[in-house]
C-alpha atoms as a PDB file:
ATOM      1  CA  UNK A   1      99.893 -57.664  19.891  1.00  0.00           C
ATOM      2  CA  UNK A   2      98.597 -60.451  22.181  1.00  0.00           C
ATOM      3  CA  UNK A   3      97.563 -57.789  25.226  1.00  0.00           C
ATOM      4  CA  UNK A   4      95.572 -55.389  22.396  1.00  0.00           C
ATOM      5  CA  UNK A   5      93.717 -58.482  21.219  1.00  0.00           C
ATOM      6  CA  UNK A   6      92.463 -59.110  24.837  1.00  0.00           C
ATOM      7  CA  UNK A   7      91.749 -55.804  25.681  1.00  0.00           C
ATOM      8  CA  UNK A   8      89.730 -55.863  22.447  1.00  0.00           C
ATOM      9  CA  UNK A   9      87.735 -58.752  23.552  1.00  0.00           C
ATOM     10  CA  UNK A  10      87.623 -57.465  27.141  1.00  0.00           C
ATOM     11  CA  UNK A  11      85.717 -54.231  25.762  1.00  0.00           C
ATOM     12  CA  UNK A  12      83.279 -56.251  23.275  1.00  0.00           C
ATOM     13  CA  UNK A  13      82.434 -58.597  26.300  1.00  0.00           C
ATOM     14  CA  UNK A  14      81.687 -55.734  28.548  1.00  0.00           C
ATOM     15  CA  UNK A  15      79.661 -54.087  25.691  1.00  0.00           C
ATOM     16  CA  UNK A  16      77.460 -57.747  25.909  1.00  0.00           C
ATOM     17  CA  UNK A  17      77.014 -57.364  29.659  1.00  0.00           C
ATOM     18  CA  UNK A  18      75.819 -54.065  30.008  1.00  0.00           C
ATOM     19  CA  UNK A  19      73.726 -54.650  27.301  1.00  0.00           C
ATOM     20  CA  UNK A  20      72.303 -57.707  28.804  1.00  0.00           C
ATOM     21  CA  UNK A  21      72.027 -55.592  31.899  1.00  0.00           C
ATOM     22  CA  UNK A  22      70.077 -53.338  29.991  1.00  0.00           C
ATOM     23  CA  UNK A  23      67.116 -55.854  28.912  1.00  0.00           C
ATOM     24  CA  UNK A  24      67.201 -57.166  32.812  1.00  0.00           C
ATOM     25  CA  UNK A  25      63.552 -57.551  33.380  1.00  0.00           C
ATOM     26  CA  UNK A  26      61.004 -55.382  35.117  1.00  0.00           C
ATOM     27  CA  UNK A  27      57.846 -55.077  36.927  1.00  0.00           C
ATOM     28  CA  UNK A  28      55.772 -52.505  37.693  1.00  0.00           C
ATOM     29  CA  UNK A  29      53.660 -51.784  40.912  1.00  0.00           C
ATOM     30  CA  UNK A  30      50.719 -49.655  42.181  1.00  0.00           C
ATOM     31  CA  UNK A  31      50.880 -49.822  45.874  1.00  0.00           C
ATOM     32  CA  UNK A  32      47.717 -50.349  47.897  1.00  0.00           C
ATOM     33  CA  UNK A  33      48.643 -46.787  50.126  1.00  0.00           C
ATOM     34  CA  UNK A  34      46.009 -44.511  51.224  1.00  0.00           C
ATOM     35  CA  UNK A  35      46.737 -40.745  50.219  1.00  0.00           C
ATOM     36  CA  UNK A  36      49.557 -40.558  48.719  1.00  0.00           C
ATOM     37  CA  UNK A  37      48.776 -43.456  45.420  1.00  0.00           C
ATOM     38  CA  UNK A  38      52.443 -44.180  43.784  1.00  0.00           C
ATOM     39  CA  UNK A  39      53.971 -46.195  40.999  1.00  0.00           C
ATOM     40  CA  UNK A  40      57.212 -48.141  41.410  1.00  0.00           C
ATOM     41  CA  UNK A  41      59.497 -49.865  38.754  1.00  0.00           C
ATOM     42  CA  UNK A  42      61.576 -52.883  39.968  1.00  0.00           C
ATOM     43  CA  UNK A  43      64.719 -54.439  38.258  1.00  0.00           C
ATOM     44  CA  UNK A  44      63.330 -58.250  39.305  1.00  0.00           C
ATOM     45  CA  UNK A  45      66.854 -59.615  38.146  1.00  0.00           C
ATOM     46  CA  UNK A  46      69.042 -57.355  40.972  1.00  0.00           C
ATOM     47  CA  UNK A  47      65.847 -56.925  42.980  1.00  0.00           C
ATOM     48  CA  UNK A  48      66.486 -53.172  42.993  1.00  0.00           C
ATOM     49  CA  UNK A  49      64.442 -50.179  42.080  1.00  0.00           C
ATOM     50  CA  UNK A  50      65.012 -48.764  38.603  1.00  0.00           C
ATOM     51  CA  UNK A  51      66.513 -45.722  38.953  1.00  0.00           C
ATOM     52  CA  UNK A  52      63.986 -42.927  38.819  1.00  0.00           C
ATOM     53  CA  UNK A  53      60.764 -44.666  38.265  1.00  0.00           C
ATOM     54  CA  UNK A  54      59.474 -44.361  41.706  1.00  0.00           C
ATOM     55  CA  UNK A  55      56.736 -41.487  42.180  1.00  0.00           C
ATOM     56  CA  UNK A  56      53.601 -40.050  42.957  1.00  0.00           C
ATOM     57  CA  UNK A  57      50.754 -40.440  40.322  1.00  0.00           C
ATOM     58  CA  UNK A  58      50.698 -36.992  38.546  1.00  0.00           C
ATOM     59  CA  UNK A  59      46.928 -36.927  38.946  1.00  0.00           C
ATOM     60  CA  UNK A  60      45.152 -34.688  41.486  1.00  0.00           C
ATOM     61  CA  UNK A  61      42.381 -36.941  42.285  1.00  0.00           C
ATOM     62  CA  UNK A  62      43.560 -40.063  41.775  1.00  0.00           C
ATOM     63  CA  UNK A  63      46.592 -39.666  43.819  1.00  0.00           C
ATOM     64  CA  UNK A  64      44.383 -38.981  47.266  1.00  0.00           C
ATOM     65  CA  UNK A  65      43.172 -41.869  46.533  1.00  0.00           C
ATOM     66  CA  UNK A  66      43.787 -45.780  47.462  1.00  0.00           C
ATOM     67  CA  UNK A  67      46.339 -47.429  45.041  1.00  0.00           C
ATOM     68  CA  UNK A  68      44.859 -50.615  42.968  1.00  0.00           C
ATOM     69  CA  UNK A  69      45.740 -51.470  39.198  1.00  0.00           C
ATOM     70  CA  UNK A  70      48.585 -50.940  37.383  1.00  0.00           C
ATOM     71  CA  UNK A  71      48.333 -52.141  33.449  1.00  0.00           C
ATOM     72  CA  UNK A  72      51.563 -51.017  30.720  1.00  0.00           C
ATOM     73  CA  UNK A  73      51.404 -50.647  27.017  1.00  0.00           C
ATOM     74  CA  UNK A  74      54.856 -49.989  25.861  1.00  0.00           C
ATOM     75  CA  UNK A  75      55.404 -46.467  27.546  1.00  0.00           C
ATOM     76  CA  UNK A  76      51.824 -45.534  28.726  1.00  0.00           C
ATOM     77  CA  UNK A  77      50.498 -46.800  32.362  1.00  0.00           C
ATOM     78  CA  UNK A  78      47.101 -47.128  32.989  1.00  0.00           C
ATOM     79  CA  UNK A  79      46.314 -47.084  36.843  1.00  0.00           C
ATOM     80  CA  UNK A  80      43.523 -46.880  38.795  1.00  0.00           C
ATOM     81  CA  UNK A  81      42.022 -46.659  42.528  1.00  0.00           C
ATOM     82  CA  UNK A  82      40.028 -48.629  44.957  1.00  0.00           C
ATOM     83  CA  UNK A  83      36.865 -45.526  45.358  1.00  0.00           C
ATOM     84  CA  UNK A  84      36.569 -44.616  41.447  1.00  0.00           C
ATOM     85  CA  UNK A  85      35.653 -45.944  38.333  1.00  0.00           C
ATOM     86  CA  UNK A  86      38.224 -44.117  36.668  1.00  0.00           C
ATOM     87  CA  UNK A  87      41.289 -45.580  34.612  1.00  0.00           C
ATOM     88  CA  UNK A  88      44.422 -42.867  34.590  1.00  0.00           C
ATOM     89  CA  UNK A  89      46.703 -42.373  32.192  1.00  0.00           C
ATOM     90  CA  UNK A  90      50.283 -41.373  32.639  1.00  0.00           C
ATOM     91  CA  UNK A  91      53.802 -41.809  30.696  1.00  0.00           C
ATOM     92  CA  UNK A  92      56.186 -44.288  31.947  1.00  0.00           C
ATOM     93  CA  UNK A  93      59.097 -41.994  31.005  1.00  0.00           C
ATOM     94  CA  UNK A  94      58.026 -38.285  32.033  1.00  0.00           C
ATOM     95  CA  UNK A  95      55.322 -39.162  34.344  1.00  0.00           C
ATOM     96  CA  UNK A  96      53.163 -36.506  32.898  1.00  0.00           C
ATOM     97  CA  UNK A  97      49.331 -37.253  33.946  1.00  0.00           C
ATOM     98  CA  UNK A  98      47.781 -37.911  30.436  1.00  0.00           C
ATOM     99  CA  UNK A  99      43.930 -37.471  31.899  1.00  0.00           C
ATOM    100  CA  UNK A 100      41.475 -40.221  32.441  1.00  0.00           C
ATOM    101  CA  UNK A 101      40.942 -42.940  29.725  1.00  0.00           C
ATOM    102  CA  UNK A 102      37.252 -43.678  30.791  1.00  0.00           C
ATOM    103  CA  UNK A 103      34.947 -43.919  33.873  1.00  0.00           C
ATOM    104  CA  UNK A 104      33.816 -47.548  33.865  1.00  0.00           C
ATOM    105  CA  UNK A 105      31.015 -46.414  35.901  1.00  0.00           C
ATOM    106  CA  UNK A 106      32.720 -49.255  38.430  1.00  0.00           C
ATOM    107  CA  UNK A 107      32.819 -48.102  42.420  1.00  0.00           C
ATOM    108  CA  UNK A 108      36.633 -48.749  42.094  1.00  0.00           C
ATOM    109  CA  UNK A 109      38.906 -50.721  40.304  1.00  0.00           C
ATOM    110  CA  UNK A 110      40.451 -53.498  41.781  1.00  0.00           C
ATOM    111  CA  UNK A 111      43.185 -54.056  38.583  1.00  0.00           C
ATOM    112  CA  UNK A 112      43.659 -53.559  35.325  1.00  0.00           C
ATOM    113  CA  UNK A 113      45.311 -55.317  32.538  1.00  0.00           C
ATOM    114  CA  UNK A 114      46.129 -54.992  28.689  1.00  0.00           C
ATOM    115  CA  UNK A 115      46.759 -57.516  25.282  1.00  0.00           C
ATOM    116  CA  UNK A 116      48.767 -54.308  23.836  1.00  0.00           C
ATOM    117  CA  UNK A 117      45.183 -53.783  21.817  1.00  0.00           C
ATOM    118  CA  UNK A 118      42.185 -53.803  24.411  1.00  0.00           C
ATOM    119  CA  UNK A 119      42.650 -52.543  28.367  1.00  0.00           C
ATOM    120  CA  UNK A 120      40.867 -54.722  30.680  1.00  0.00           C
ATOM    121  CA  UNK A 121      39.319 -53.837  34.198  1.00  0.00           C
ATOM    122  CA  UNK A 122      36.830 -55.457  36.729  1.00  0.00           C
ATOM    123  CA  UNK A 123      35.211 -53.723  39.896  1.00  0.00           C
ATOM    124  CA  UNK A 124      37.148 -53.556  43.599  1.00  0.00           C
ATOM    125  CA  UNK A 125      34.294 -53.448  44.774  1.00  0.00           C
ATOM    126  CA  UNK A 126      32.495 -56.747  43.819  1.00  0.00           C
ATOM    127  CA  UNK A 127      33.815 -59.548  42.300  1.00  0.00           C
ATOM    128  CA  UNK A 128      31.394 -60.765  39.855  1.00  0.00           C
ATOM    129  CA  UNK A 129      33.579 -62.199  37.543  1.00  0.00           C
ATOM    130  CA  UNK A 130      32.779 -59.641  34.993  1.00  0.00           C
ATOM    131  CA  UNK A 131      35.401 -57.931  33.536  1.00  0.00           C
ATOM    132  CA  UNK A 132      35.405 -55.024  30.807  1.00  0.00           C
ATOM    133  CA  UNK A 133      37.219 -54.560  27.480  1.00  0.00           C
ATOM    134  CA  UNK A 134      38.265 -50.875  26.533  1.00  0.00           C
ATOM    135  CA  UNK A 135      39.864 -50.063  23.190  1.00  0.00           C
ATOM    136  CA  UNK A 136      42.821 -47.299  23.839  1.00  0.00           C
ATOM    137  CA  UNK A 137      40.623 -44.933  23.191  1.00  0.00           C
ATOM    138  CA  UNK A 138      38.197 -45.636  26.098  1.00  0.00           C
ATOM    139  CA  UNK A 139      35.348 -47.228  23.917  1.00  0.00           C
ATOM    140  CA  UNK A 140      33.955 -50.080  25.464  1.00  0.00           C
ATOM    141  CA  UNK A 141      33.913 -53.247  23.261  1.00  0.00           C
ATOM    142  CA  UNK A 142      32.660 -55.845  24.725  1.00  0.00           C
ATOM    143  CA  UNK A 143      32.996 -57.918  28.219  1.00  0.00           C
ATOM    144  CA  UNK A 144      33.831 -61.567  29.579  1.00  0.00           C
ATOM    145  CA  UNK A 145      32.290 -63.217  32.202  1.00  0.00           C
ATOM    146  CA  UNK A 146      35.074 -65.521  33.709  1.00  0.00           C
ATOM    147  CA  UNK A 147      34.482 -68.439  36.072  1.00  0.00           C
ATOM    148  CA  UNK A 148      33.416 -68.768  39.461  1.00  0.00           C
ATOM    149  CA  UNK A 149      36.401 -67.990  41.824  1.00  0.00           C
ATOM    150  CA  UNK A 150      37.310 -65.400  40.252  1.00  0.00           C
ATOM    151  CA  UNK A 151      39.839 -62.765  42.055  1.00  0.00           C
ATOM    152  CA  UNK A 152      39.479 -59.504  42.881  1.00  0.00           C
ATOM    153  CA  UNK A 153      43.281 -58.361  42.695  1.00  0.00           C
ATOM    154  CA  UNK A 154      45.371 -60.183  41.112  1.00  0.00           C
ATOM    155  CA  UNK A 155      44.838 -60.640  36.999  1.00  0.00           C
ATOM    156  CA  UNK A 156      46.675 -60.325  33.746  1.00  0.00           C
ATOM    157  CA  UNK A 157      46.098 -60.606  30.185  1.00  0.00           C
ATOM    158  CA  UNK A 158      48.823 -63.124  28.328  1.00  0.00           C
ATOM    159  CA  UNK A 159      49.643 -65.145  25.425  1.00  0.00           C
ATOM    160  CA  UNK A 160      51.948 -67.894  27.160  1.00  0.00           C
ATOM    161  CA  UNK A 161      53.217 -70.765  24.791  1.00  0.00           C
ATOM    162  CA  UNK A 162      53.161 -73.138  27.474  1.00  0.00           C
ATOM    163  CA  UNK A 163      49.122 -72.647  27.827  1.00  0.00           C
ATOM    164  CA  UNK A 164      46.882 -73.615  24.956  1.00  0.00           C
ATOM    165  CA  UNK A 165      48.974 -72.958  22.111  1.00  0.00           C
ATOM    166  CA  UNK A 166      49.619 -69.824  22.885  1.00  0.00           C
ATOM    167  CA  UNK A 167      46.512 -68.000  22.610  1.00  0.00           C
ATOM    168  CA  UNK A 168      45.296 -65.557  24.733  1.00  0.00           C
ATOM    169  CA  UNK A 169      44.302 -66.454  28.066  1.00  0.00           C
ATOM    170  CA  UNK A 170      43.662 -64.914  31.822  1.00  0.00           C
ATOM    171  CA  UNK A 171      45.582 -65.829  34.396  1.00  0.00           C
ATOM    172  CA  UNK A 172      43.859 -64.951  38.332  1.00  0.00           C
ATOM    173  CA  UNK A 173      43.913 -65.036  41.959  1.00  0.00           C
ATOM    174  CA  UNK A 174      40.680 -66.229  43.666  1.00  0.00           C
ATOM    175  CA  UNK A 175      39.576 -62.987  45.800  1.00  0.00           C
ATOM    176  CA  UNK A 176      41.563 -60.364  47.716  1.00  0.00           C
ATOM    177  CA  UNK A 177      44.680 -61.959  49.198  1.00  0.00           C
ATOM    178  CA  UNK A 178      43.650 -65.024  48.491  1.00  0.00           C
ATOM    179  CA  UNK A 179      45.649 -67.414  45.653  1.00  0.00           C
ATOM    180  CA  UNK A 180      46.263 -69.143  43.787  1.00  0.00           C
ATOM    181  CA  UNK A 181      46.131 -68.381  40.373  1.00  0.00           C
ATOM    182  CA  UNK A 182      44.122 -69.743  38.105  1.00  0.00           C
ATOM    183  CA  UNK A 183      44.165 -69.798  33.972  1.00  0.00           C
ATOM    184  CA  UNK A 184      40.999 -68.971  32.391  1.00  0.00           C
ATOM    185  CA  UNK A 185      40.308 -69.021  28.120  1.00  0.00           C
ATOM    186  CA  UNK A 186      39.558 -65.747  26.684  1.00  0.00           C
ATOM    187  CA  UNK A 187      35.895 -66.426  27.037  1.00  0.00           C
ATOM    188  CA  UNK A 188      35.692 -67.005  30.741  1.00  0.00           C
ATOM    189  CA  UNK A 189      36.073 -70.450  31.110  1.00  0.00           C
ATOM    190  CA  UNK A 190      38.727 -72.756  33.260  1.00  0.00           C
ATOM    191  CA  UNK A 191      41.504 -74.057  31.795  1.00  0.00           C
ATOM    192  CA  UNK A 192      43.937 -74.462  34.777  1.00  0.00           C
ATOM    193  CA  UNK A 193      43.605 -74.676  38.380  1.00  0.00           C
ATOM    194  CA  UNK A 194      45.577 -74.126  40.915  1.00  0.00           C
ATOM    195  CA  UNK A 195      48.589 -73.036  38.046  1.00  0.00           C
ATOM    196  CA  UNK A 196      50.530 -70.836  40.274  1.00  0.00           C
ATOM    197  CA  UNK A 197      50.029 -71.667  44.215  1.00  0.00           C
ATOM    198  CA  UNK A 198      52.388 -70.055  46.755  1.00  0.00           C
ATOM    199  CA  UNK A 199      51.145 -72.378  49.948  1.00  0.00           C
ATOM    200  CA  UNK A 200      52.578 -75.435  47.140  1.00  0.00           C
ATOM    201  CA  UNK A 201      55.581 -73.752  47.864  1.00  0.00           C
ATOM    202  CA  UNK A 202      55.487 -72.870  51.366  1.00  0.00           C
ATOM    203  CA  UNK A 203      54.707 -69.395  51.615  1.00  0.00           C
ATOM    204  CA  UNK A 204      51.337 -67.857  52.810  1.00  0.00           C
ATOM    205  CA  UNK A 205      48.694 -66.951  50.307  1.00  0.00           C
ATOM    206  CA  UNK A 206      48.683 -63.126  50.893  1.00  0.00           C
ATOM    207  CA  UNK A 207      49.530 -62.710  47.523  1.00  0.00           C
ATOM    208  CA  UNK A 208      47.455 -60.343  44.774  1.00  0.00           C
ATOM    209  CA  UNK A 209      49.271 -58.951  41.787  1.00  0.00           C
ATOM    210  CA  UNK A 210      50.397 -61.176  38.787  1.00  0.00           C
ATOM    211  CA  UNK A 211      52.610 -60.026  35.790  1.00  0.00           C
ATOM    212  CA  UNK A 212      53.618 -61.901  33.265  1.00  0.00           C
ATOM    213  CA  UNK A 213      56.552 -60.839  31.187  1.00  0.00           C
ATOM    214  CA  UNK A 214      56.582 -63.025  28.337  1.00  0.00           C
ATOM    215  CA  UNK A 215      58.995 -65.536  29.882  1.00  0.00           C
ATOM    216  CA  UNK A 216      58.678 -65.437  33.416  1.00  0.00           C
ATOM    217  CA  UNK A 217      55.461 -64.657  36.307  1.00  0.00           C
ATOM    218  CA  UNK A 218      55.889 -62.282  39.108  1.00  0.00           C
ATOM    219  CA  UNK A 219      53.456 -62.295  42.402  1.00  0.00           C
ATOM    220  CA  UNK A 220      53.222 -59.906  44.851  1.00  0.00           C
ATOM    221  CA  UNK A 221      53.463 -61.239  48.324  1.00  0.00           C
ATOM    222  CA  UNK A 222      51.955 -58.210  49.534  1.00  0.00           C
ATOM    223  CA  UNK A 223      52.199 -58.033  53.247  1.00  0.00           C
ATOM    224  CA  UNK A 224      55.854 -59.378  53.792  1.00  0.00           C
ATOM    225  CA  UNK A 225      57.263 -56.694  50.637  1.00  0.00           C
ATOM    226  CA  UNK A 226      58.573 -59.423  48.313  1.00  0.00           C
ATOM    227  CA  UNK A 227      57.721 -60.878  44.822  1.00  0.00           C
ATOM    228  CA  UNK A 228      57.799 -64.471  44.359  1.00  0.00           C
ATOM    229  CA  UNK A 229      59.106 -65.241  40.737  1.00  0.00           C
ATOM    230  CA  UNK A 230      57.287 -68.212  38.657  1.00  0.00           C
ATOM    231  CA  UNK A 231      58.528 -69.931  35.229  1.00  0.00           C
ATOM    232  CA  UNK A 232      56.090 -70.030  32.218  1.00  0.00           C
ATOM    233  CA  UNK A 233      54.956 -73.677  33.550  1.00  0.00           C
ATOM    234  CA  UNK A 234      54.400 -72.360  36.771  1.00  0.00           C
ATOM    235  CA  UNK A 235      57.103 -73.455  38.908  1.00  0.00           C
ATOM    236  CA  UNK A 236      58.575 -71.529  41.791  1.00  0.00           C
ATOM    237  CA  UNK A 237      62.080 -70.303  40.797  1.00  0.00           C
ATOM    238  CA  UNK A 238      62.847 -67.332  43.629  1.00  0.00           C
ATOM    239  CA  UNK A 239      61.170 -64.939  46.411  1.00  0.00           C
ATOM    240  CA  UNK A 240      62.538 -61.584  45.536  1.00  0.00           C
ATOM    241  CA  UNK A 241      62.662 -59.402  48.432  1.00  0.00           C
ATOM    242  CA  UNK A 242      61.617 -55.258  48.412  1.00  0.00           C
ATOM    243  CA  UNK A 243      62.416 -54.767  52.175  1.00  0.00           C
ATOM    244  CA  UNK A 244      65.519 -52.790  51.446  1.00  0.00           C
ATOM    245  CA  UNK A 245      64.287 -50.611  48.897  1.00  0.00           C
ATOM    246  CA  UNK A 246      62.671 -47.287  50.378  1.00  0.00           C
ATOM    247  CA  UNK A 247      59.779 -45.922  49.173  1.00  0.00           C
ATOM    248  CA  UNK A 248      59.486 -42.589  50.633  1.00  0.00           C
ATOM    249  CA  UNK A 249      55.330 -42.074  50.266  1.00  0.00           C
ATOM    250  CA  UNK A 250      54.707 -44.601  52.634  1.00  0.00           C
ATOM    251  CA  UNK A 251      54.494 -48.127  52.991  1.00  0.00           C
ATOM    252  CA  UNK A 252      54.846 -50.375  50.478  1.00  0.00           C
ATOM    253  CA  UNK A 253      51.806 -52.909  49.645  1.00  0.00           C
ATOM    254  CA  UNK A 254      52.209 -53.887  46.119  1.00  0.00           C
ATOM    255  CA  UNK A 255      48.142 -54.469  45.164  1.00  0.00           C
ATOM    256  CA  UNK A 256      48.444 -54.818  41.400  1.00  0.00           C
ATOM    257  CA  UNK A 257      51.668 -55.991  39.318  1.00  0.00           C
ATOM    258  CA  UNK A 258      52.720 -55.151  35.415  1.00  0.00           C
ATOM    259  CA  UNK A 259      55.045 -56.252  32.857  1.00  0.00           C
ATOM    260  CA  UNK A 260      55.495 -55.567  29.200  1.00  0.00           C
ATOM    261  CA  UNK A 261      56.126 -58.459  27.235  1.00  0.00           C
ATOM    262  CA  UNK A 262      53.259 -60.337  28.170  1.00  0.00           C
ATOM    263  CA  UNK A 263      51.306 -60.855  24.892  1.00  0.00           C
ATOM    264  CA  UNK A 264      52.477 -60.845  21.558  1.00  0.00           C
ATOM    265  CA  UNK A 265      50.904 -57.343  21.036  1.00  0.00           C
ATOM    266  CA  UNK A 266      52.874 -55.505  23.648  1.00  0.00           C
ATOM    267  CA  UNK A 267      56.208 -56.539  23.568  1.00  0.00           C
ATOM    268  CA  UNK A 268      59.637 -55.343  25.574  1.00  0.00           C
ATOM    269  CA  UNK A 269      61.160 -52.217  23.814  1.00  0.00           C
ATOM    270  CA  UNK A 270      64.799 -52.982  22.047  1.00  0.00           C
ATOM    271  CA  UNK A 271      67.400 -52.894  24.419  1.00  0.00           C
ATOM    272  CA  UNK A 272      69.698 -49.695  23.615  1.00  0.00           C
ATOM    273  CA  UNK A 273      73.090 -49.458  25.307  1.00  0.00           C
ATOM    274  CA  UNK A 274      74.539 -47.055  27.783  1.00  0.00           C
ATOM    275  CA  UNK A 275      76.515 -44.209  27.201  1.00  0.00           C
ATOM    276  CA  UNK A 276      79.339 -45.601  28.932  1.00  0.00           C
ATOM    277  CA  UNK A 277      78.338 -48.905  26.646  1.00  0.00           C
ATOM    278  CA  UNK A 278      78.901 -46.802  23.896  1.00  0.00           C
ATOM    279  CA  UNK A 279      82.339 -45.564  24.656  1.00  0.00           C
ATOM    280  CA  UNK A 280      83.860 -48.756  25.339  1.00  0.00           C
ATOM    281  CA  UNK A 281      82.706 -50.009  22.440  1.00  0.00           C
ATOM    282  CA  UNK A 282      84.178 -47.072  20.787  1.00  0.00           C
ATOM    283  CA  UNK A 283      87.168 -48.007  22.509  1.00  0.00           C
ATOM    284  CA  UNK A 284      86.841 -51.561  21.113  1.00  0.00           C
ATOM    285  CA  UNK A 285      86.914 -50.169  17.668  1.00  0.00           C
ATOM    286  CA  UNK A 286      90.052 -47.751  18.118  1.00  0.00           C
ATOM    287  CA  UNK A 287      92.001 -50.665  19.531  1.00  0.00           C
ATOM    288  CA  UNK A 288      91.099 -52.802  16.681  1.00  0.00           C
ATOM    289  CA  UNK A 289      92.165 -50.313  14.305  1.00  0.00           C
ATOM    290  CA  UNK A 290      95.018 -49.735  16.218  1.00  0.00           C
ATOM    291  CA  UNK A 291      95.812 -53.675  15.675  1.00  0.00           C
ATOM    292  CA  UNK A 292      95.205 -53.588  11.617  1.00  0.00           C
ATOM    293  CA  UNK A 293      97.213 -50.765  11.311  1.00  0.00           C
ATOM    294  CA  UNK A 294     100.295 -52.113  12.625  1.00  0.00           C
ATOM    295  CA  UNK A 295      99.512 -55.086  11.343  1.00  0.00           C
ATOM    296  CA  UNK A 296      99.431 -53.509   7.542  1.00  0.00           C
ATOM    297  CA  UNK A 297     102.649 -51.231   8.481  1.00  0.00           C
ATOM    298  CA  UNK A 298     104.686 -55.155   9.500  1.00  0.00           C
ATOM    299  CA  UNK A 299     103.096 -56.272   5.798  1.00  0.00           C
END
């Protein structure tokens, strides 16, 4: 019975990796490209595209547009553009265009962000520091004034452990193209400098978008089509690079980056396994019954 009991094993182990592929993280993008505004999803674990989540914005003026923020909230992306004031609203899964969430009354939108409660956006177009607070359903609620420096297109919204207990915080670039990042409180004021800081490491400071994923930072290096991947302390763990993955609307330039996962509000969806996940691990179960069978037959 020896070879059943490994093949047994062999199944349930498979059934762990592909579920464990299944919760690989992933980022999403809005790509700074004139005309033709699209939305990519990247496996940041295989450094591949996730199959199918690569496409034109559904909406008919926003996608004639310049690509700028990207914000998600379980399956709903908010995006926006670098000439309106508009955030967009589309499903992560069918990609319909689910209309406009508010005009901010901004010139453009250089990024937008979300707590999994409020959706966050500054102006493109300045970069005053102040920074709006939308409720889901496009109410404005209040704003924060964070600290000089400031950026213009690189931001998110988190609730690290490794940062003041937790709480919700901002984490930002200093203008456009211009790191590093920078951890503000949820009232505006400095907390870190300097936290993340790609010329530390080496690399030039063209970055702009920051996710944060709940465990793990993500930066777009914008011009050179990578993502440099930070810990939750901020230290440099791997450039990730985008070069071989085609993106048929034009070229790539990642402006504004987004993760679920990143506060304790909007958190990664349960992983669910494949269909071929399922069948082996149907097969797992035949072969163990197989096994106890024979087993009760020899009793």
């Amino acid at each position: 019975m020896a070879p059943k009991k490994w093949i047994l094993l062999g199944a349930l182990a498979s059934l762990t990796t592909a579920q464990a592929v299944l919760a690989d993280e992933v980022v999403w993008g809005n790509s700074a490209s004139s005309g033709n505004v699209n939305l990519e999803e990247f496996d940041v674990t295989t450094g591949t595209l996730v199959p199918g989540q690569q496409f034109l914005v559904p909406n008919p003026i926003a996608v004639n547009d310049n690509g700028r923020g990207v914000a998600v909230l379980g399956n709903t992306i908010y995006y926006t553009t670098a000439n309106s004031g508009n955030i967009y609203v589309t499903n992560a899964i069918t990609h319909a265009d689910l209309g406009i969430l508010v005009n901010t009354g901004f010139p453009g939108i250089a990024n937008v962000a979300t707590d999994g409660k409020f959706i966050y956006a500054a102006s493109y177009q300045t970069s005053s520091g102040v920074v709006n607070k939308y409720d889901t359903s496009g109410n404005l609620v209040g704003t924060v004034t964070v600290g000089n420096g400031f950026g213009r297109d690189g931001f998110e919204v988190q609730n690290n452990p490794n940062i003041d207990g937790g709480a919700l915080t901002f984490i930002s670039n200093r203008g456009d193209l211009t790191g590093p990042y920078d951890v503000y409180d949820s009232s505006g004021n400095l907390l870190i400098s300097d936290f993340i800081d790609p010329a530390r490491d080496g690399f030039n400071n063209n970055v702009t978008g920051i996710a944060y994923d709940g465990t793990n930072y993500f930066v777009s290096n914008i011009l050179q089509n990578r993502l440099f991947e930070y810990s939750g302390t901020g230290t440099f763990i791997k450039a990730i690079d985008l070069s071989g993955i085609p993106n048929p609307f034009g070229q790539r330039l990642l402006e504004d980056l987004s993760a679920v996962g990143n506060t304790t509000n909007n958190p990664p969806p349960p992983s669910v396994p494949e269909p071929a996940s399922v069948m082996l691990f149907g097969t797992a179960l035949a072969v163990s019954a197989v096994v106890a069978r024979r087993r009760r037959s020899r009793a």
